[in-house]
N, C-alpha and C. Protein backbone atom coordinates (compact mmCIF):
# COMPACT_ATOMS: atom_id res chain seq x y z
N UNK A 1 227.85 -134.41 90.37
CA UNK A 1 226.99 -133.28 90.08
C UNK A 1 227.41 -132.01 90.81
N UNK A 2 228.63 -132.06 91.62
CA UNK A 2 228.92 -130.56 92.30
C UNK A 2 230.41 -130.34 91.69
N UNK A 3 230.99 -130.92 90.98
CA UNK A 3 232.12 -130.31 90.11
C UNK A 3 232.44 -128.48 90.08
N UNK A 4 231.48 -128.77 89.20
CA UNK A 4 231.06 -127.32 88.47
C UNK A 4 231.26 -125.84 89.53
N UNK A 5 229.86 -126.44 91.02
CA UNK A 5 229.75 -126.03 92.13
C UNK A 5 231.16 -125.28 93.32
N UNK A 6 231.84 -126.82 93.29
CA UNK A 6 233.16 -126.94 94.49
C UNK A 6 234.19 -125.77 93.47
N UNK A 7 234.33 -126.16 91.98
CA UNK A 7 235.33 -125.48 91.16
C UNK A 7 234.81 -124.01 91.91
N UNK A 8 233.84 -123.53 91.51
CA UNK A 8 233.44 -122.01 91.48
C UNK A 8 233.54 -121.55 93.01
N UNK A 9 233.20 -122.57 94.07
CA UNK A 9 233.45 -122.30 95.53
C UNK A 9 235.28 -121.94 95.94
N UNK A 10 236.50 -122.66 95.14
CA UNK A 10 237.45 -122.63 95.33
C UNK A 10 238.02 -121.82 94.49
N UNK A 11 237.73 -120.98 93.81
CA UNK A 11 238.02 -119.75 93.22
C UNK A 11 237.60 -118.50 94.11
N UNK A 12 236.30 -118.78 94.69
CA UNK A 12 235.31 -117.87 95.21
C UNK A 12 236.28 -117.39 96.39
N UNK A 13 236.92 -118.45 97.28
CA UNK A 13 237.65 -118.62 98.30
C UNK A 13 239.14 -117.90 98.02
N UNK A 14 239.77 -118.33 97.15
CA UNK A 14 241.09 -117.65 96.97
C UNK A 14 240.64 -116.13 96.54
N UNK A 15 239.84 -116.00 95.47
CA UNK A 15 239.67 -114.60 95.61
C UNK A 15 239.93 -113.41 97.28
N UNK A 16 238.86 -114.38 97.69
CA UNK A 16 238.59 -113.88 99.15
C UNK A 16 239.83 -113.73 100.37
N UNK A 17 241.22 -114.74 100.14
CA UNK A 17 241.80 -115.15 100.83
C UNK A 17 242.94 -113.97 100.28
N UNK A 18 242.67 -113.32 99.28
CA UNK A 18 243.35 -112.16 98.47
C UNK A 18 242.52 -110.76 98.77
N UNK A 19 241.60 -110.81 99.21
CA UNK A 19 241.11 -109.75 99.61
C UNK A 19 239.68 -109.08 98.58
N UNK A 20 239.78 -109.90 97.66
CA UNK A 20 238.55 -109.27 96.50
C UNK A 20 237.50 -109.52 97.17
N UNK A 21 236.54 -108.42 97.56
CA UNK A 21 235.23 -108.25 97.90
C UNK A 21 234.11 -108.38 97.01
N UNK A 22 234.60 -108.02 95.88
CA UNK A 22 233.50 -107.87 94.39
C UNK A 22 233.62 -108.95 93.29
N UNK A 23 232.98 -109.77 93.30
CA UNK A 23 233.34 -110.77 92.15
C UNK A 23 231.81 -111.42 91.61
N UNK A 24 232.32 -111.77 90.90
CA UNK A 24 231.41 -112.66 90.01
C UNK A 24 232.15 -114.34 89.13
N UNK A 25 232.11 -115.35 89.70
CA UNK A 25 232.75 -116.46 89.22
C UNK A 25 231.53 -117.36 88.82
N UNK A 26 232.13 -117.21 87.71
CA UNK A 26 231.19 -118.71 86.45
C UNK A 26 231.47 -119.69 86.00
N UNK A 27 231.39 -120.80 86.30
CA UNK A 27 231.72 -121.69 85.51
C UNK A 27 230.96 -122.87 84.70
N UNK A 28 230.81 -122.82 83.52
CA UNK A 28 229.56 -123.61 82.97
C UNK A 28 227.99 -123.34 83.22
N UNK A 29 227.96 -121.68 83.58
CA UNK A 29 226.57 -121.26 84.10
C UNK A 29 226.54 -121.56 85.63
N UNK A 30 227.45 -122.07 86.17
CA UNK A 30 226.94 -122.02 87.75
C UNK A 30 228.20 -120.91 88.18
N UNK A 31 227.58 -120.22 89.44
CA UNK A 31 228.45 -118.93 89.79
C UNK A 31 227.81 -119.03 91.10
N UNK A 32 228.94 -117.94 91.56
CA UNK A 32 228.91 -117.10 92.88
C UNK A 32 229.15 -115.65 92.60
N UNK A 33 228.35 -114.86 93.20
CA UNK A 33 228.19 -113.59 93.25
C UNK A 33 228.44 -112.96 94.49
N UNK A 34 229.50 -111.91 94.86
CA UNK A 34 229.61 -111.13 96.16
C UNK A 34 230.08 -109.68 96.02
N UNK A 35 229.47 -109.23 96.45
CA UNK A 35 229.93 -107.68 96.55
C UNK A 35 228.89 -107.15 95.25
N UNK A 36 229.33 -106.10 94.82
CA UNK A 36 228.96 -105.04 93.78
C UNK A 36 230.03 -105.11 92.15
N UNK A 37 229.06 -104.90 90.85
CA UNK A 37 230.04 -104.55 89.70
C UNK A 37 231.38 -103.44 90.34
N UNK A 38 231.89 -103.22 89.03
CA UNK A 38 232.67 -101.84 89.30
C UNK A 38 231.85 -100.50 89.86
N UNK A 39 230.36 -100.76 89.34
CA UNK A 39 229.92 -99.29 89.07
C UNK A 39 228.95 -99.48 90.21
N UNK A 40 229.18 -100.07 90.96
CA UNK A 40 228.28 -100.12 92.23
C UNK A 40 226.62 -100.37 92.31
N UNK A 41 226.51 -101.02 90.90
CA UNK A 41 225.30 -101.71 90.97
C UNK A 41 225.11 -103.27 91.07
N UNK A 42 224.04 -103.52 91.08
CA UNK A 42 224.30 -105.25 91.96
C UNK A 42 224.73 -105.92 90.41
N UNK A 43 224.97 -107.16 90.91
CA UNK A 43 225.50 -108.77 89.72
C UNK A 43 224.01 -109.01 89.70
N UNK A 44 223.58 -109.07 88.24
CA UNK A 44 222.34 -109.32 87.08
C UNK A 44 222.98 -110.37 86.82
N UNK A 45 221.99 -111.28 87.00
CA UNK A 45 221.91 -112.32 85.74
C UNK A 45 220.93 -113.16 84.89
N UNK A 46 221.70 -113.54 84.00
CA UNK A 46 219.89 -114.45 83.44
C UNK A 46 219.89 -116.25 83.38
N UNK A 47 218.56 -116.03 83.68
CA UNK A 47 218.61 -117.76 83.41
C UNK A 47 217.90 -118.19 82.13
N UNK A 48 218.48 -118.94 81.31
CA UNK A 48 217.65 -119.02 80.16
C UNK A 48 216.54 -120.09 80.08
N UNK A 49 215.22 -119.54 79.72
CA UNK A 49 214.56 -120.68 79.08
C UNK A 49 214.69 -121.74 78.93
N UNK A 50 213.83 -122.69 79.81
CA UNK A 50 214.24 -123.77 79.10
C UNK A 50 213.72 -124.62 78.51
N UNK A 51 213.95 -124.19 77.31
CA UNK A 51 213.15 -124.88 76.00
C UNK A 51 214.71 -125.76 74.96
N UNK A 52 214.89 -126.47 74.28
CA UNK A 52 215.82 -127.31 73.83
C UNK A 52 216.09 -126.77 72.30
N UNK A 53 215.46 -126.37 71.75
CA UNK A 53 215.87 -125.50 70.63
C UNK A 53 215.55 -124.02 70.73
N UNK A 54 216.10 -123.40 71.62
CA UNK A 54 215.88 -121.79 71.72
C UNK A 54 216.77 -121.62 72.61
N UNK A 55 217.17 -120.41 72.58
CA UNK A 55 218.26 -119.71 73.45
C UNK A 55 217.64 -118.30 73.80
N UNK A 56 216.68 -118.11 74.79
CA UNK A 56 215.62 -117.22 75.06
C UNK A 56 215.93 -116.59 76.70
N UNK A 57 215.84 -115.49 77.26
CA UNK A 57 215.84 -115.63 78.70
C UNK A 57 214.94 -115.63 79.23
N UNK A 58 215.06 -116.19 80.57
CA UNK A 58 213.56 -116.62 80.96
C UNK A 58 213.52 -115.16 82.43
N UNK A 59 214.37 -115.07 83.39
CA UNK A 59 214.79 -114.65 84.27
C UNK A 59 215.70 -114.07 84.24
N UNK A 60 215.78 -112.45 85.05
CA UNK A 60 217.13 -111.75 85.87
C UNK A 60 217.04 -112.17 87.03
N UNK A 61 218.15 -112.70 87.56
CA UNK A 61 218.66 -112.80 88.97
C UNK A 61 219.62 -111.94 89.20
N UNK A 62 219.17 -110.62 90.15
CA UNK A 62 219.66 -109.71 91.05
C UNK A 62 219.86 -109.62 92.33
N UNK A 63 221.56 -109.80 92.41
CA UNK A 63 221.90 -109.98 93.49
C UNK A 63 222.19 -108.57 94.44
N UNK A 64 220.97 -107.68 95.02
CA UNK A 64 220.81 -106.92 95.64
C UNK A 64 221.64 -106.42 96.32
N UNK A 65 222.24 -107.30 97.61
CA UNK A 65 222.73 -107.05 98.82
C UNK A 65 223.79 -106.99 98.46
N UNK A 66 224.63 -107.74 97.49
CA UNK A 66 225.97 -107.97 97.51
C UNK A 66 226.54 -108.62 98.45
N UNK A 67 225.68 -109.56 99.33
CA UNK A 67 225.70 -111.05 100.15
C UNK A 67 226.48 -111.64 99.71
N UNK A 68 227.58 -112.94 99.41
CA UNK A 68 227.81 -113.81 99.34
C UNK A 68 226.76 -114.73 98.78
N UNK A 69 226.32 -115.10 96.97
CA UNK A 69 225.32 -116.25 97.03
C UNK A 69 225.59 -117.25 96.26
N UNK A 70 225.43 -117.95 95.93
CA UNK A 70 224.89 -118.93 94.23
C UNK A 70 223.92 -118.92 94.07
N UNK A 71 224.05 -119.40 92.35
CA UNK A 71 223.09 -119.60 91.58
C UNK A 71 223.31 -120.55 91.34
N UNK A 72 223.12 -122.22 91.39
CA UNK A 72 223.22 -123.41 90.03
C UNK A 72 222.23 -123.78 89.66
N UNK A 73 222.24 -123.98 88.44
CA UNK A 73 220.88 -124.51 87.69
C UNK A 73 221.27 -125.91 87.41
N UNK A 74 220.20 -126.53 86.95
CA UNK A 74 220.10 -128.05 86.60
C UNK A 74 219.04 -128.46 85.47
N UNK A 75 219.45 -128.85 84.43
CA UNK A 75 217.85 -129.11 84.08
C UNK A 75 218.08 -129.96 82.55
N UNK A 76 217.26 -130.56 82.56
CA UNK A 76 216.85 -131.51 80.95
C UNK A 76 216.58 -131.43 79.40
N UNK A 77 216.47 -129.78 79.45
CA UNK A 77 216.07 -129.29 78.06
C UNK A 77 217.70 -129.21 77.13
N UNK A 78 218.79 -129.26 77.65
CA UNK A 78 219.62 -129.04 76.74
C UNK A 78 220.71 -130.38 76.50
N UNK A 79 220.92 -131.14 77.04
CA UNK A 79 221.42 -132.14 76.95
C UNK A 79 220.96 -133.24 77.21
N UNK A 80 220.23 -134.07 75.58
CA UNK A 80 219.55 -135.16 76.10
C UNK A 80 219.48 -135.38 74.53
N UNK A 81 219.08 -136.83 74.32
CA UNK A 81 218.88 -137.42 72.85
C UNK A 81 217.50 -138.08 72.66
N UNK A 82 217.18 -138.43 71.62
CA UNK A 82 215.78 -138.90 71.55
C UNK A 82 215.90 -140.14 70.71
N UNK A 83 215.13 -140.81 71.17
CA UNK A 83 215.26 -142.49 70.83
C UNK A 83 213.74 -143.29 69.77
N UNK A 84 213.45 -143.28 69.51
CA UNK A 84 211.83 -143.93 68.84
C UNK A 84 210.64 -143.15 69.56
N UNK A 85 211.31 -141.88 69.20
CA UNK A 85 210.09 -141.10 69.60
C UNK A 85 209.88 -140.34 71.44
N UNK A 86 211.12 -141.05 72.14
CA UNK A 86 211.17 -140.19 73.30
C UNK A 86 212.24 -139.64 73.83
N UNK A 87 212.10 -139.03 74.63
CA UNK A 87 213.13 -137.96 74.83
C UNK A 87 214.18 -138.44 76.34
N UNK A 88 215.33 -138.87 76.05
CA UNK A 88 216.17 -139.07 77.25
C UNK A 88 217.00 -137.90 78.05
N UNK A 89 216.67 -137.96 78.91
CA UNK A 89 217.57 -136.63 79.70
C UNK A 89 219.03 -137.50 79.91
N UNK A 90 219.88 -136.07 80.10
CA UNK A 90 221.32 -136.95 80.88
C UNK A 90 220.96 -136.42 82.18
N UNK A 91 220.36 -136.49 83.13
CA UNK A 91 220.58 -136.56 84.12
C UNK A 91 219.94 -137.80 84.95
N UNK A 92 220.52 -138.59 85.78
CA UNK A 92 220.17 -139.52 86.00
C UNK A 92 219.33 -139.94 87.45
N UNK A 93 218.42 -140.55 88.07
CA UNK A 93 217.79 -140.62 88.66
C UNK A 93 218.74 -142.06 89.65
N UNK A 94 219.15 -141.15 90.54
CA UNK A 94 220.00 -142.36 91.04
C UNK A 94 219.24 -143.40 91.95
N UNK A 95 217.79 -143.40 92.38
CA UNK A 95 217.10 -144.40 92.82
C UNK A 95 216.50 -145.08 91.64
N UNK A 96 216.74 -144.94 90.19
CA UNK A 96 216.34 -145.73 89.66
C UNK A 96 217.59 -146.53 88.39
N UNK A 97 218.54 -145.42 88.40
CA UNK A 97 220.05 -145.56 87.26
C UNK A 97 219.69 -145.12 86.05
N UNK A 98 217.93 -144.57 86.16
CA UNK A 98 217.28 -144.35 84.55
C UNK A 98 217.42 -143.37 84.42
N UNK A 99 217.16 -142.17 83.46
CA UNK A 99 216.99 -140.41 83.00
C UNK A 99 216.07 -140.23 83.57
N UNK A 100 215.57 -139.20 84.40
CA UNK A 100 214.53 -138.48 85.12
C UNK A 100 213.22 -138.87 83.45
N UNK A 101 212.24 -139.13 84.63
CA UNK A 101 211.21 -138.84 83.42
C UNK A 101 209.44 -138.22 83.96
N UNK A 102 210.00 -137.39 84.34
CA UNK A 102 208.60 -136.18 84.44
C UNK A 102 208.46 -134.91 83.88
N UNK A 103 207.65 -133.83 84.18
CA UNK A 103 207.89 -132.52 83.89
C UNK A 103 208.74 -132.20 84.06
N UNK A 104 209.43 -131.78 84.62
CA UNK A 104 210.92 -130.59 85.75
C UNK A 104 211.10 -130.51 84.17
N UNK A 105 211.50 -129.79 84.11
CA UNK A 105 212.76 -129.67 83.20
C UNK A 105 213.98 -128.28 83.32
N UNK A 106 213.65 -127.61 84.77
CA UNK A 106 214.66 -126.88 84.96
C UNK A 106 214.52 -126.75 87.01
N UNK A 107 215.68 -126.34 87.34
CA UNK A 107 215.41 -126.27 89.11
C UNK A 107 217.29 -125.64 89.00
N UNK A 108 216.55 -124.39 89.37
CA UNK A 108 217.66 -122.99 90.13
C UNK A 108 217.82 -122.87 91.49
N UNK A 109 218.57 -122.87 91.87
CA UNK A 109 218.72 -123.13 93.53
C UNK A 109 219.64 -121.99 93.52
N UNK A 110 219.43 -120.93 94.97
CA UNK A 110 220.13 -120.32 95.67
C UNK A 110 220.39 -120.62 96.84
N UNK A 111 222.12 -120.60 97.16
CA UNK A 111 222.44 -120.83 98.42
C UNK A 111 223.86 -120.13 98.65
N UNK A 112 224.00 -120.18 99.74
CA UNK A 112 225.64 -118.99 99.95
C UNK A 112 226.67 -120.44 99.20
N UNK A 113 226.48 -121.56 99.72
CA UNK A 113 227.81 -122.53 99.73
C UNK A 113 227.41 -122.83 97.93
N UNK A 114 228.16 -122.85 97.07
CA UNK A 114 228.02 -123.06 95.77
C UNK A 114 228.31 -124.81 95.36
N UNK A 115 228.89 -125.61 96.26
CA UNK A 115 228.43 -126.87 96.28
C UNK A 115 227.38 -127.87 96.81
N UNK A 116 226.90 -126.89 97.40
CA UNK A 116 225.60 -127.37 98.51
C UNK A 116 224.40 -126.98 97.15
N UNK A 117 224.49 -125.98 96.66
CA UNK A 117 223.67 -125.43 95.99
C UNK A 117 223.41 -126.17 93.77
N UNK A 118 224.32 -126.84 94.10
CA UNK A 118 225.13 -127.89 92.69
C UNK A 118 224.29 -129.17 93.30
N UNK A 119 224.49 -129.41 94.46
CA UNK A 119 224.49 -130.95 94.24
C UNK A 119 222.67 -130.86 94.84
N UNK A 120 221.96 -129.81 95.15
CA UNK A 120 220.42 -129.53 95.74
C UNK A 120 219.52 -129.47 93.87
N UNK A 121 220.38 -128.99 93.50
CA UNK A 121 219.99 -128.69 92.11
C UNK A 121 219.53 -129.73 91.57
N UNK A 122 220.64 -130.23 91.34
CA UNK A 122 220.46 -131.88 90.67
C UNK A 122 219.49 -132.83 91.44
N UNK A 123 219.54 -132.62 92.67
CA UNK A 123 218.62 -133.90 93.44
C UNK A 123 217.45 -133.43 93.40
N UNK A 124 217.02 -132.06 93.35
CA UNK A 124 215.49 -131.63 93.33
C UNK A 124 215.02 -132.08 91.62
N UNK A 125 215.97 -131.60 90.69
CA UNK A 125 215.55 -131.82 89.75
C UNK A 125 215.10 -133.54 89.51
N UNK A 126 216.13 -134.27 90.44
CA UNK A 126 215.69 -135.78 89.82
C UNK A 126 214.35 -136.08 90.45
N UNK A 127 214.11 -135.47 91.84
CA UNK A 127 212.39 -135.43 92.45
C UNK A 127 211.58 -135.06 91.54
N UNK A 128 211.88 -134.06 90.54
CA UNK A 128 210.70 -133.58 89.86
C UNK A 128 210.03 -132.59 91.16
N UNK A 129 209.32 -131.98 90.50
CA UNK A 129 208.34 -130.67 91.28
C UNK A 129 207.77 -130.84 92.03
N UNK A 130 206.84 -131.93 92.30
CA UNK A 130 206.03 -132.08 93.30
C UNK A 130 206.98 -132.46 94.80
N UNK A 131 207.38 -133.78 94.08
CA UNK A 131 208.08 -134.14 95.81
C UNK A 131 209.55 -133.27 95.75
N UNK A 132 210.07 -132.68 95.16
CA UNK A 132 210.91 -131.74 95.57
C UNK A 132 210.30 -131.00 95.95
N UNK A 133 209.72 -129.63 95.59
CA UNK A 133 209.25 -128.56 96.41
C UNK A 133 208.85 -128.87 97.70
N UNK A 134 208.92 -130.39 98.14
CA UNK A 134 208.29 -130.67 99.68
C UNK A 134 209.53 -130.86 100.25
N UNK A 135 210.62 -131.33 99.39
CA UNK A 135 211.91 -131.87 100.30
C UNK A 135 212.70 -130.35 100.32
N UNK A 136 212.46 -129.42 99.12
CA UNK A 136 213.63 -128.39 99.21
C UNK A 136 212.84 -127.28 100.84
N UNK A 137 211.41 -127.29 100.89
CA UNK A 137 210.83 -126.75 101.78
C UNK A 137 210.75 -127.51 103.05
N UNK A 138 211.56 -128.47 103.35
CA UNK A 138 211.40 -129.42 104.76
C UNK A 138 213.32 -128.90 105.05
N UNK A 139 213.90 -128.19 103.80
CA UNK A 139 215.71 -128.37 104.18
C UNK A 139 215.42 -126.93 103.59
N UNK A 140 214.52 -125.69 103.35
CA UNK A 140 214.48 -124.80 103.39
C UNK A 140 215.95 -124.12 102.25
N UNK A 141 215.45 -124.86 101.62
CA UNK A 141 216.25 -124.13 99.83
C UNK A 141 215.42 -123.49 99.22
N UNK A 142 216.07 -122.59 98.52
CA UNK A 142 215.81 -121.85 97.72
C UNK A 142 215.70 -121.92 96.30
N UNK A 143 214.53 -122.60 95.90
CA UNK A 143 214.60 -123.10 94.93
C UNK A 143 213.19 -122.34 93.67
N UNK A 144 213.68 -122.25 92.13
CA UNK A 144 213.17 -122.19 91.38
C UNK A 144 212.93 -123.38 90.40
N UNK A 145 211.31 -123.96 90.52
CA UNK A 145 211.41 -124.86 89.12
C UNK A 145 210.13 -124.61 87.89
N UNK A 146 211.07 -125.00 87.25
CA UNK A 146 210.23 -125.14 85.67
C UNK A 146 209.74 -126.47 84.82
N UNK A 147 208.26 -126.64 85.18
CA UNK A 147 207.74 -128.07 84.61
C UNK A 147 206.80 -127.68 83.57
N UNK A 148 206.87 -128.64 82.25
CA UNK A 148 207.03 -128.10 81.25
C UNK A 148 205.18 -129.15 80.89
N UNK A 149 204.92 -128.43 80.28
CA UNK A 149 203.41 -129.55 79.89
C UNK A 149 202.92 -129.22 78.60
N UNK A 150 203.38 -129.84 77.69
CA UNK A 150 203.38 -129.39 75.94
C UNK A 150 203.99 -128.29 75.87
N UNK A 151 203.50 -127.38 74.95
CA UNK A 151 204.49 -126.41 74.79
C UNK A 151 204.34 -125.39 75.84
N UNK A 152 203.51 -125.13 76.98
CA UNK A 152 203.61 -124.36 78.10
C UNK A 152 204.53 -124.45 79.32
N UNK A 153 204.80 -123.36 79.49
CA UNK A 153 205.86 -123.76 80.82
C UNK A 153 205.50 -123.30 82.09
N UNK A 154 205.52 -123.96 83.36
CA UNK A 154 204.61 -123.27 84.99
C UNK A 154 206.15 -123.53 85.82
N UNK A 155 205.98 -121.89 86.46
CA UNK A 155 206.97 -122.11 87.41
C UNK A 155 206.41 -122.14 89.00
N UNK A 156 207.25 -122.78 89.69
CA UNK A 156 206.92 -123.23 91.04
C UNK A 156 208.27 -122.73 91.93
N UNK A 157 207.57 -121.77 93.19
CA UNK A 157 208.98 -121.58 94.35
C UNK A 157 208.87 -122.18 95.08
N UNK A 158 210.09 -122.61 95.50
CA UNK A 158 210.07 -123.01 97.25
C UNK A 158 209.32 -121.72 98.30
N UNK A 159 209.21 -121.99 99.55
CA UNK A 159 209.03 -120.95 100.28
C UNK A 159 209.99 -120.15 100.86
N UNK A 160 211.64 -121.07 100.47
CA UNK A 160 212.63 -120.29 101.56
C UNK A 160 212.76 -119.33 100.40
N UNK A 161 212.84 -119.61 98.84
CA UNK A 161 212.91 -118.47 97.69
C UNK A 161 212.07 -117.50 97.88
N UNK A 162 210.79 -117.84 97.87
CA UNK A 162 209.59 -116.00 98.36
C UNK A 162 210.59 -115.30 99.41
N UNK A 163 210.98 -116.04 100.45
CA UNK A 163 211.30 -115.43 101.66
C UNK A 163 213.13 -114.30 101.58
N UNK A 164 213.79 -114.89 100.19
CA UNK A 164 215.28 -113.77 100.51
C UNK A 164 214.85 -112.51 99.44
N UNK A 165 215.69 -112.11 100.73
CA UNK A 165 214.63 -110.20 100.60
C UNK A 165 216.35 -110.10 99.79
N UNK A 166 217.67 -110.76 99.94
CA UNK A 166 218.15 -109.75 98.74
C UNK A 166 218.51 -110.67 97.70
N UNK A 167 217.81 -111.08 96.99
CA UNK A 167 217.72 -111.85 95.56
C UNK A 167 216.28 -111.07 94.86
N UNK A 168 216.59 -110.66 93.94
CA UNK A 168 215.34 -110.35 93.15
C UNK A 168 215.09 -111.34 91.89
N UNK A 169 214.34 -111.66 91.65
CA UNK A 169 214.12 -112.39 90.36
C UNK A 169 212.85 -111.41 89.23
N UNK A 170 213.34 -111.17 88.47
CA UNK A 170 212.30 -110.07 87.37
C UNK A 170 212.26 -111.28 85.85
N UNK A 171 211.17 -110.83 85.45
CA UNK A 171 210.95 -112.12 84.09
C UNK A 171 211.72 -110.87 83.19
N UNK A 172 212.56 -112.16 82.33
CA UNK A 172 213.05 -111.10 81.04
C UNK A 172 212.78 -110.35 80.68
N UNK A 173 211.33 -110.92 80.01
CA UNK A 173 210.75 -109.37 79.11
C UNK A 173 210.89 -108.19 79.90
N UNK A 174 210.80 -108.35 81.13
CA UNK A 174 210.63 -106.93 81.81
C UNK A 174 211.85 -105.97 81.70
N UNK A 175 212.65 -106.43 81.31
CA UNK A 175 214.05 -105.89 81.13
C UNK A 175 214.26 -105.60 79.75
């Protein structure tokens, strides 16, 4: 589950080891953000909705400071099959070997290290909301989740997320 993460960390690094201050590296939706665009405004981004037949944004993530951060997301709404009526996630619940099966269906994590922040993703998401938001707030991550209850969706922060003054998060529409 930190593939994605380590890839984007070892790009992030050679950039750096070359001298680029300003970047933006993506890979499969997970990134690192440092420095400023060209035009000296911060790295925007969005997180989409997560609903399984829509391609909607849910969130801008504005990276203010031009800090060093990540973003990885994790979540159940887009890759998963349905069997006699229920719905299997691919992500797997490694205390049980089964597909997660609660609400979550999305968990955004910010952290500077982009594999720390890959593999927090995935493990909060397999907690589901409740006992994650207690484990990401006992290891003080930065976490966004989305638990889904019919067709409504409720989001939940960690406390270390209220607390970084340079990440902004704005809801789509507002943009």
């Amino acid at each position: 589950s930190i593939g994605q993460g380590h890839s984007v960390g070892r790009i992030a690094d050679l950039l750096e080891k070359h001298g680029v201050t300003n970047y933006l590296v993506e890979i499969g939706g997970e990134l690192k953000a440092r420095g400023k665009k060209p035009d000296g405004k911060p790295w925007r981004v969005a997180l989409e909705k997560p609903l399984p037949n829509e391609r909607k944004l849910s969130k801008i993530v504005a990276f203010n400071s031009g800090e060093s951060m990540s973003l990885m997301a994790s979540g159940t709404y887009r890759h998963y099959f349905d069997s006699n009526g229920k719905r299997y996630s691919h992500i797997l619940d490694a205390r049980t070997g089964k597909p997660v099966e609660h609400n979550t269906v999305s968990v955004a994590v910010l952290h500077p290290n982009p594999a720390i922040a890959d593999a927090w993703s995935t493990a909060l998401l397999c907690l589901g909301s409740e006992a994650g938001i207690k484990a990401a707030n006992e290891h003080k991550i930065a976490a966004l989740y989305v638990d889904q209850h019919g067709e409504q969706l409720f989001e939940k922060k960690t406390k270390a997320l209220d607390e970084l003054n340079n990440i902004e998060l704005e809801d789509a529409e507002d943009n």
